[in-house]
Each structure stands twice: as C-alpha cells, then as structure tokens.
Protein backbone atom coordinates (compact mmCIF):
# COMPACT_ATOMS: atom_id res chain seq x y z
CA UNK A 1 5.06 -40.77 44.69
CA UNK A 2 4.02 -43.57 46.78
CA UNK A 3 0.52 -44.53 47.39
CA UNK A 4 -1.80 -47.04 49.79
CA UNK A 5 -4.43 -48.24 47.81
CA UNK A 6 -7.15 -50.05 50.05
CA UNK A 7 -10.76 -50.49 50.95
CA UNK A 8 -12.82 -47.39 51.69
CA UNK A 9 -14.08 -47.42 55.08
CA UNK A 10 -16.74 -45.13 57.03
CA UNK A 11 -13.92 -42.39 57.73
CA UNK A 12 -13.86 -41.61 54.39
CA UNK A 13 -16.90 -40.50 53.75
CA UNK A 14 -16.50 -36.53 53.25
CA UNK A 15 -13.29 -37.13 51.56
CA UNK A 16 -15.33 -39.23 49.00
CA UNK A 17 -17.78 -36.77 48.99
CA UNK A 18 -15.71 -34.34 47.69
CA UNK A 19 -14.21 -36.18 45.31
CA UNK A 20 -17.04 -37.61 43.48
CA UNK A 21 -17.79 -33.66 43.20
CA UNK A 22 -14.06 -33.08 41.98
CA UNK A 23 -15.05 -36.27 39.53
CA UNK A 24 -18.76 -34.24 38.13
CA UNK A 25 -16.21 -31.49 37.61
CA UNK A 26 -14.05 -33.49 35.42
CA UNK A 27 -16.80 -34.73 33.37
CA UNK A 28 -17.96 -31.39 32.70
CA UNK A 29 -20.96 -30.90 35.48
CA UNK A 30 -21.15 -27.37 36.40
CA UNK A 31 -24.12 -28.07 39.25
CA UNK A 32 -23.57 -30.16 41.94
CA UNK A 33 -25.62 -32.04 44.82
CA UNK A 34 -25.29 -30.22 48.43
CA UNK A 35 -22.05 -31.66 49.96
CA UNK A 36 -24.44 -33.55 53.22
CA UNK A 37 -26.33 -35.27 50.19
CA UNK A 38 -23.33 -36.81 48.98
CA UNK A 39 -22.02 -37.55 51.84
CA UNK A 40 -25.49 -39.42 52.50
CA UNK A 41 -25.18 -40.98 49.23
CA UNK A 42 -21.57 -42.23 49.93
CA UNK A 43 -22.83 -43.72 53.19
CA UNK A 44 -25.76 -45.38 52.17
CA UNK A 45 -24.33 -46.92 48.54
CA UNK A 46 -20.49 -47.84 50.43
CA UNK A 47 -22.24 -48.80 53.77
CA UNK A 48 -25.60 -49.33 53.64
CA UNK A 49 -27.44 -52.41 54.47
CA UNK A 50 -27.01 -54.05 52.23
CA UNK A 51 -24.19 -51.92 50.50
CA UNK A 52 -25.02 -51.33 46.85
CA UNK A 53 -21.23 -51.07 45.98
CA UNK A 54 -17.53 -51.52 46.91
CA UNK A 55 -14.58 -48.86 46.51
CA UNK A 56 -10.79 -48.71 46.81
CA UNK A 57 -9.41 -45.77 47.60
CA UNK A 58 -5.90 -43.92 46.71
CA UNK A 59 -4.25 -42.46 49.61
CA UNK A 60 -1.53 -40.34 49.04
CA UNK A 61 1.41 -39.40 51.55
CA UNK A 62 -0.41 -36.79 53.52
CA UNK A 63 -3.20 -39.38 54.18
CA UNK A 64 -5.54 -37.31 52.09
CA UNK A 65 -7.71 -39.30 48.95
CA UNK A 66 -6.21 -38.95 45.73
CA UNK A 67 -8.48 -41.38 43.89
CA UNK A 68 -10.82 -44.60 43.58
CA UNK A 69 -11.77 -47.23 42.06
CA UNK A 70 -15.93 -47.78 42.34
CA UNK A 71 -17.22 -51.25 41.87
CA UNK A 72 -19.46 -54.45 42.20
CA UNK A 73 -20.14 -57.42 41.69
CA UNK A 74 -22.88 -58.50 39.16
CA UNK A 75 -24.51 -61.78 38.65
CA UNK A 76 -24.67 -63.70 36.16
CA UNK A 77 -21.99 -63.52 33.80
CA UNK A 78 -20.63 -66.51 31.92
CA UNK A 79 -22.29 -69.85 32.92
CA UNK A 80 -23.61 -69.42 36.67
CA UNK A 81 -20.30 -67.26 37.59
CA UNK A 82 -20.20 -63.64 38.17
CA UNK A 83 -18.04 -60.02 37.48
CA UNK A 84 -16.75 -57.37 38.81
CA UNK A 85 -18.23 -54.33 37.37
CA UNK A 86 -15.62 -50.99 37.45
CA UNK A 87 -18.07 -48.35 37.47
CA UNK A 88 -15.66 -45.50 38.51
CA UNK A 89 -11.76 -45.04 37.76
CA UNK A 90 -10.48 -42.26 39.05
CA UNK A 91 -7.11 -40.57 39.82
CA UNK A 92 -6.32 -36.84 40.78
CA UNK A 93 -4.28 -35.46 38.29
CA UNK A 94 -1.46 -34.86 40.53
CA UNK A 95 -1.47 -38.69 40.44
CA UNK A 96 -2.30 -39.31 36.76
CA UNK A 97 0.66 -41.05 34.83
CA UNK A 98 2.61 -42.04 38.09
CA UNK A 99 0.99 -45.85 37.48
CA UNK A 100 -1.38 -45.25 40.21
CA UNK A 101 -4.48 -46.44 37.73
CA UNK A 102 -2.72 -49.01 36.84
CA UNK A 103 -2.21 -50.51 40.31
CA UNK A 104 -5.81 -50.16 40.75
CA UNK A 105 -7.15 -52.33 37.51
CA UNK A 106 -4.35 -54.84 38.76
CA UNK A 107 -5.76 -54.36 42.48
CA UNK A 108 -9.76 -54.64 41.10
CA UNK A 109 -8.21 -58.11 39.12
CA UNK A 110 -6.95 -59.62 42.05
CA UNK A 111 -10.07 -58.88 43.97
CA UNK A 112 -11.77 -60.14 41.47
CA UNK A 113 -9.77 -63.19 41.08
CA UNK A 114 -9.89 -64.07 45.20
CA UNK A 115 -13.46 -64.35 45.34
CA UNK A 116 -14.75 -68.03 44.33
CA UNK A 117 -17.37 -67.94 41.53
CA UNK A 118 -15.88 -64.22 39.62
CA UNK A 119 -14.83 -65.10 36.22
CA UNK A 120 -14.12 -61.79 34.64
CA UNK A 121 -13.67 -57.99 35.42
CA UNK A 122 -15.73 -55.19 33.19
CA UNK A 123 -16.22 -51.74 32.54
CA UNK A 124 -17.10 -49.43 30.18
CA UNK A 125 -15.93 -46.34 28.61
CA UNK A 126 -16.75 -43.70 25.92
CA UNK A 127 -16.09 -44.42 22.64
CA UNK A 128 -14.89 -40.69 22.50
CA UNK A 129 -12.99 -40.89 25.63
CA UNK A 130 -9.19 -40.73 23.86
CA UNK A 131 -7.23 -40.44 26.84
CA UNK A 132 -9.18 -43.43 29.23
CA UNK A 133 -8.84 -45.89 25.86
CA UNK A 134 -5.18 -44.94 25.84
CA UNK A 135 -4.91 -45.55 29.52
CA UNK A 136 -6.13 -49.00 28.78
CA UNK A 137 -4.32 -50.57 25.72
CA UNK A 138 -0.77 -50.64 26.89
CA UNK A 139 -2.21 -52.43 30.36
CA UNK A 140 -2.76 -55.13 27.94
CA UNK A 141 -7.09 -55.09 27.92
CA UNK A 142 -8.66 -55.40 24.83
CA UNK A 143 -11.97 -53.80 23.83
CA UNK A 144 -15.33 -55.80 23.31
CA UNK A 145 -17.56 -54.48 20.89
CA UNK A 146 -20.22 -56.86 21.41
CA UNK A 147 -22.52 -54.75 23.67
CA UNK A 148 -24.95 -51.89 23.11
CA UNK A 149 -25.82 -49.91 26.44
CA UNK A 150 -29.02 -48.49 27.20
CA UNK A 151 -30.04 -46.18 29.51
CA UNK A 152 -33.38 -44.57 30.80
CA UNK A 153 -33.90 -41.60 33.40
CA UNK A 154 -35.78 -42.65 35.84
CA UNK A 155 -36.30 -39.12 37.44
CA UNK A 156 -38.42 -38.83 33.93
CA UNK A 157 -40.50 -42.28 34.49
C-alpha cells in the first residue's frame, strides 16, 4: 500500500485526536479524555506558541491518518549539540508490517540529520515490549542500556 508520510498540519487535528485515542486503546487504556480535549491538546502541543512538539503523519490512499511519528528536539545532548526525541511511533495495524514504521525512523533520521547542531535520534521503549524491540533490531538500531528513567505524577504533586 502506498503511503505520504509528512508534517502534521492544523487540518489534522481531529484526525489526530482520534488516533492518539485509538493509540490509549492499544496500550490498554479503557478511559479516555473527551474528544474536544484532545483535540485542544493536539492544537496547543503541535501548534501552540511556542509548539511543545513536532509530528509526521501517515496518510494512507483515502487521505485518511494511518499513523505518526511524535517528536522533539531536546537540548543538550553530546557536547553543546542536540536530539531528536521519538516520543510516539505509531502505525494502524492495517499498516503494520508493510515498512511504513520503517520509513518513518528513516524519515525522523533525516530530519534529524538536516537540522545543523542534531547529533543523534532517541527513544525509548519497554523492556517488555517484544514486538516494538523486534520492530527495531533488523532496522539496524542497537539498544543502550546506560539510562534509568524516572518519572513523577505531577497531578499527585
């Protein structure tokens, strides 16, 4: 199936909407944020002033969103450069093994690589996540085991 993979712009706001509630599902989430909330979410993290983050999206033949790729960029990484952060892969599953993830890590690397100052591309998966760790080792990207994440709730501080 062939695919347009390319920025996200304001006209796809619902459609990213949804899917972000089609990703919770996926996950496992069984409650969900009112669909205007995420659509104000979308808005204000995508286009915002200043935007807090960057997407591609996956268009599929009917022109409807099959997928994204969430990201930004962080500063600093190694010496006084800076990454790309992937915080969200995603593919429908009528999509999934079609190489459609793959053209968006190799998109994401040549974003990454076009902007002066970005030395490297991350992002993080579970350790238990089988099928996202498979997705990644035949692309040729090698774990790094060097980093403990934490994490606090802030609805709790």
């Amino acid at each position: 199936m062939s695919v347009t993979i390319r920025p996200a712009d304001k006209g796809d706001i619902l459609a990213l909407a949804e899917l972000i509630e089609e990703i919770e599902r996926f996950y496992g989430s069984t409650q969900f944020q009112p669909l205007a909330e995420r659509q104000s979410q979308v808005e204000q993290a995508l286009f915002g002033s200043p935007p807090m983050a960057s997407a591609l999206v996956v268009e599929d033949q009917t022109g409807g969103l099959a997928g994204l790729a969430a990201y930004s960029f962080l500063w600093p990484a190694a010496g006084s450069s800076h990454s790309l952060f992937l915080k969200e892969l995603y593919v429908r599953d009528t999509l999934r093994r079609q190489g459609v993830g793959a053209q968006l890590t190799k998109e994401l690397q040549t974003l990454a690589a076009a902007r002066p100052g970005c030395s490297r591309v991350e992002w993080m998966t579970d350790r238990d996540n089988a099928e996202a760790r498979a997705f990644y080792k035949p692309l040729g990207f090698a774990e790094f085991d060097g980093k403990i994440i934490y994490r606090v709730d802030t609805s709790t501080t």
